[in-house]
C-alpha atoms as a PDB file:
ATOM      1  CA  UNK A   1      19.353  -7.183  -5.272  1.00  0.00           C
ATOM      2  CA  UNK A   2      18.612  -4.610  -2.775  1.00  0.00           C
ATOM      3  CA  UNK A   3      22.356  -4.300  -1.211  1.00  0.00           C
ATOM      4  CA  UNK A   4      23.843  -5.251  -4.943  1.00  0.00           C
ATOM      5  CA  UNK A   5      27.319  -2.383  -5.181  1.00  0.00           C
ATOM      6  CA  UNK A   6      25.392  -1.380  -8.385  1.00  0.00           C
ATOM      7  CA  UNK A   7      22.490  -0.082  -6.572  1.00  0.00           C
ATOM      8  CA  UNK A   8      21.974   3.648  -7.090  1.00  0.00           C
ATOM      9  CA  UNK A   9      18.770   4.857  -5.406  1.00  0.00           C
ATOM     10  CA  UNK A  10      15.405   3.571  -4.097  1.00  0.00           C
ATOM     11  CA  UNK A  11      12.302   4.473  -3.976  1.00  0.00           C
ATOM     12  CA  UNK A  12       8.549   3.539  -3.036  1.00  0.00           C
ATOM     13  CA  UNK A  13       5.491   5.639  -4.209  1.00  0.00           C
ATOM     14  CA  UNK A  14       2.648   6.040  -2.240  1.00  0.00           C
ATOM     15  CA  UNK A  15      -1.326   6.209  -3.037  1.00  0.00           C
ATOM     16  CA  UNK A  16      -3.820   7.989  -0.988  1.00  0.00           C
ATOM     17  CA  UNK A  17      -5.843   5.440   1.202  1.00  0.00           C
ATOM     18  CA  UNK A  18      -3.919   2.640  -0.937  1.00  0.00           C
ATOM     19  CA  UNK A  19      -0.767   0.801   0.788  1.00  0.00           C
ATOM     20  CA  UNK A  20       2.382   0.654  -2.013  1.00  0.00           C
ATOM     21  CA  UNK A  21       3.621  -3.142  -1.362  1.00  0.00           C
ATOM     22  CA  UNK A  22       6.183  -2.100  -4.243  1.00  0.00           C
ATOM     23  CA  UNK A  23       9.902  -0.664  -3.512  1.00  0.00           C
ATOM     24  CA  UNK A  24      11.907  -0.470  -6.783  1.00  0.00           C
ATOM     25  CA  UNK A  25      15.896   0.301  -6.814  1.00  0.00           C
ATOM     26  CA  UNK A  26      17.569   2.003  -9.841  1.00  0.00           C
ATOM     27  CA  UNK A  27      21.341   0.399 -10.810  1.00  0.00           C
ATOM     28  CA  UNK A  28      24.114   1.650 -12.799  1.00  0.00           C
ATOM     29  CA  UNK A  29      25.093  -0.755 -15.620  1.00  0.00           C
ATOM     30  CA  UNK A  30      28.348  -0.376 -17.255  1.00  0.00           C
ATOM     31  CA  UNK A  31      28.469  -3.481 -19.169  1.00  0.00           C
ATOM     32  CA  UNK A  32      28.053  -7.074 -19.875  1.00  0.00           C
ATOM     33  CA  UNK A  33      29.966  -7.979 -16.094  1.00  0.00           C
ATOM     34  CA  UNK A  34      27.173  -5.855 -14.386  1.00  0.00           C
ATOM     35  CA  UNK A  35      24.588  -7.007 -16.109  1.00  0.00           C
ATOM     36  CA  UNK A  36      25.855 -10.903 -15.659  1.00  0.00           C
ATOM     37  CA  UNK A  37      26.000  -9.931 -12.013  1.00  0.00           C
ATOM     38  CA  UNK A  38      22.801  -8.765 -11.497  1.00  0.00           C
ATOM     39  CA  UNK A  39      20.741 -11.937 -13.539  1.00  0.00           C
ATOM     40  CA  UNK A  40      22.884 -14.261 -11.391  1.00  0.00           C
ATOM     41  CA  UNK A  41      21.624 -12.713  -8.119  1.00  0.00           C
ATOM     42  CA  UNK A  42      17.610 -12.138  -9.687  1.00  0.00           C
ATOM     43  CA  UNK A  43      18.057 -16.393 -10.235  1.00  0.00           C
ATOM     44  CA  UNK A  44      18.561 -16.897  -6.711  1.00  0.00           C
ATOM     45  CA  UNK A  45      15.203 -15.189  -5.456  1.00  0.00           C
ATOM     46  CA  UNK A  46      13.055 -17.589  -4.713  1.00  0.00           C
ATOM     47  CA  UNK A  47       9.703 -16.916  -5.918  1.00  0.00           C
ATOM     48  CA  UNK A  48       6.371 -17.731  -7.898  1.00  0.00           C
ATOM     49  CA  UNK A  49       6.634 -14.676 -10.340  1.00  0.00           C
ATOM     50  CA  UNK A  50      10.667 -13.111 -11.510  1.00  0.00           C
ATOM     51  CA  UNK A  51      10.587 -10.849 -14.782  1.00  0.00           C
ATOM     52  CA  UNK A  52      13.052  -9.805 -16.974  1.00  0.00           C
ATOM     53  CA  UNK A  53      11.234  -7.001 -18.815  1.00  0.00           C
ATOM     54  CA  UNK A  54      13.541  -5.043 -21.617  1.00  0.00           C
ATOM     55  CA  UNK A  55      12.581  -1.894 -22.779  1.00  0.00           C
ATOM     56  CA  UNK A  56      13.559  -0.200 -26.386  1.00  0.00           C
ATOM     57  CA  UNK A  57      14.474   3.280 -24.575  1.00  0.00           C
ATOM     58  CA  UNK A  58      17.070   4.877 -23.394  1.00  0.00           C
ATOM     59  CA  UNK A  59      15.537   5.291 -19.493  1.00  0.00           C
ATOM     60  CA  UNK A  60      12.829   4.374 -18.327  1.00  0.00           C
ATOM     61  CA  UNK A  61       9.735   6.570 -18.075  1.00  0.00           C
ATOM     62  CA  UNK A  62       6.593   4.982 -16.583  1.00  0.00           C
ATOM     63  CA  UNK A  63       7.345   2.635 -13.936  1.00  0.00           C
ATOM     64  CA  UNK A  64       3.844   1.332 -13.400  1.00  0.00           C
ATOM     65  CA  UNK A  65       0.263   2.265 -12.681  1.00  0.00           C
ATOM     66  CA  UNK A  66       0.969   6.092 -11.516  1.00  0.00           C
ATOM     67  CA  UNK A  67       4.955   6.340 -10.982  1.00  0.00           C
ATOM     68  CA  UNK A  68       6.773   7.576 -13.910  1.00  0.00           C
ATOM     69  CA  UNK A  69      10.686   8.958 -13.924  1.00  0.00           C
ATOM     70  CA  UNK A  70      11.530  12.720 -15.055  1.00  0.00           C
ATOM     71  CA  UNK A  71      13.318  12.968 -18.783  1.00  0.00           C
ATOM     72  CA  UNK A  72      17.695  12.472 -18.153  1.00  0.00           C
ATOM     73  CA  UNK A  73      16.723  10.296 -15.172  1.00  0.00           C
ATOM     74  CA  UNK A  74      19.990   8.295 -16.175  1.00  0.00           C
ATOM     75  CA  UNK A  75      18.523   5.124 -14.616  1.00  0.00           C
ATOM     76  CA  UNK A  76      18.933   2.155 -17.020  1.00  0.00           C
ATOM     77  CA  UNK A  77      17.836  -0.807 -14.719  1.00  0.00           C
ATOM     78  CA  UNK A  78      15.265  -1.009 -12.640  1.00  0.00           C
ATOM     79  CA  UNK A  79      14.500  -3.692 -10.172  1.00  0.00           C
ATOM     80  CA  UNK A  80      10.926  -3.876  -8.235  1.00  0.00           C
ATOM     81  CA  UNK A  81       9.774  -5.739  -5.600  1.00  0.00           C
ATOM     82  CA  UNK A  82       6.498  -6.014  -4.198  1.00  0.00           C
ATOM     83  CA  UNK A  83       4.467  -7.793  -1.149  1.00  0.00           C
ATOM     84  CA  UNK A  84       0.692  -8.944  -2.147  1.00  0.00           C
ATOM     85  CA  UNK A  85       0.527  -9.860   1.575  1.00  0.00           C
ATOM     86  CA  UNK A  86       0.379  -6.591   2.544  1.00  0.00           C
ATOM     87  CA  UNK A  87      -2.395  -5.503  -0.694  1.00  0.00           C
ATOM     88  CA  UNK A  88      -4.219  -8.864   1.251  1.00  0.00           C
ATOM     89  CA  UNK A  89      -4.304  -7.430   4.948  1.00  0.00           C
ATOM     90  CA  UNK A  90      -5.292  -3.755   3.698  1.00  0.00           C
ATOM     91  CA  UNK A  91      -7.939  -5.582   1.729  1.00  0.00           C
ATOM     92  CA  UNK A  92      -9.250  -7.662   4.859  1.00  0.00           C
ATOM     93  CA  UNK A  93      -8.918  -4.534   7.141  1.00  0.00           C
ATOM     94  CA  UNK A  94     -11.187  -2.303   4.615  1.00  0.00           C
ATOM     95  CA  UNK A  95     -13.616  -4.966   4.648  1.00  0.00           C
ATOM     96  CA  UNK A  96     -14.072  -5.788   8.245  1.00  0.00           C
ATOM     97  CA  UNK A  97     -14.473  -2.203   8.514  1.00  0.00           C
ATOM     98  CA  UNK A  98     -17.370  -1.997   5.834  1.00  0.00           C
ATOM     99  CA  UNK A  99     -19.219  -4.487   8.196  1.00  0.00           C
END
């Protein structure tokens, strides 16, 4: 998905204190062909959790907990990836450091 010719820009937001463990990519979609394209490579990665999450607008605007997109971002499909590994070893650090 990452490398995928319809990728337009990337970006990960960051937290104070708080690792990001999620990167999310912005594509261009110019029809049915790119869309086809890009559900046949999201099939292939192999995971517990993949989600195909539609929204009624015409760009997205909040992107999750604190990262939202400026009005005529022109983005229509977003793909996000994240690592709870990482969330899990920032946890066990913070703790080992609390004693």
């Amino acid at each position: 998905m990452v490398n995928a010719p319809a990728r337009t820009t990337g970006w990960n937001s960051w937290f104070t204190e708080w690792p990001n463990d999620v990167n999310q990519y912005g594509f261009a979609i110019t029809g049915m062909d790119d869309v086809n394209r890009l559900v046949e490579t999201l099939e292939k990665i192999k995971s517990l959790l993949r989600q195909v999450r539609l929204a009624p607008l015409n760009e997205p605007q909040g992107l999750g907990w604190v990262t939202s997109l400026p009005e005529g971002n022109g983005v229509v499909t977003i793909f996000s990836i994240g690592d709870q590994a990482r969330i899990d070893e920032w946890i066990s650090t913070f703790k080992s450091r609390l004693g």
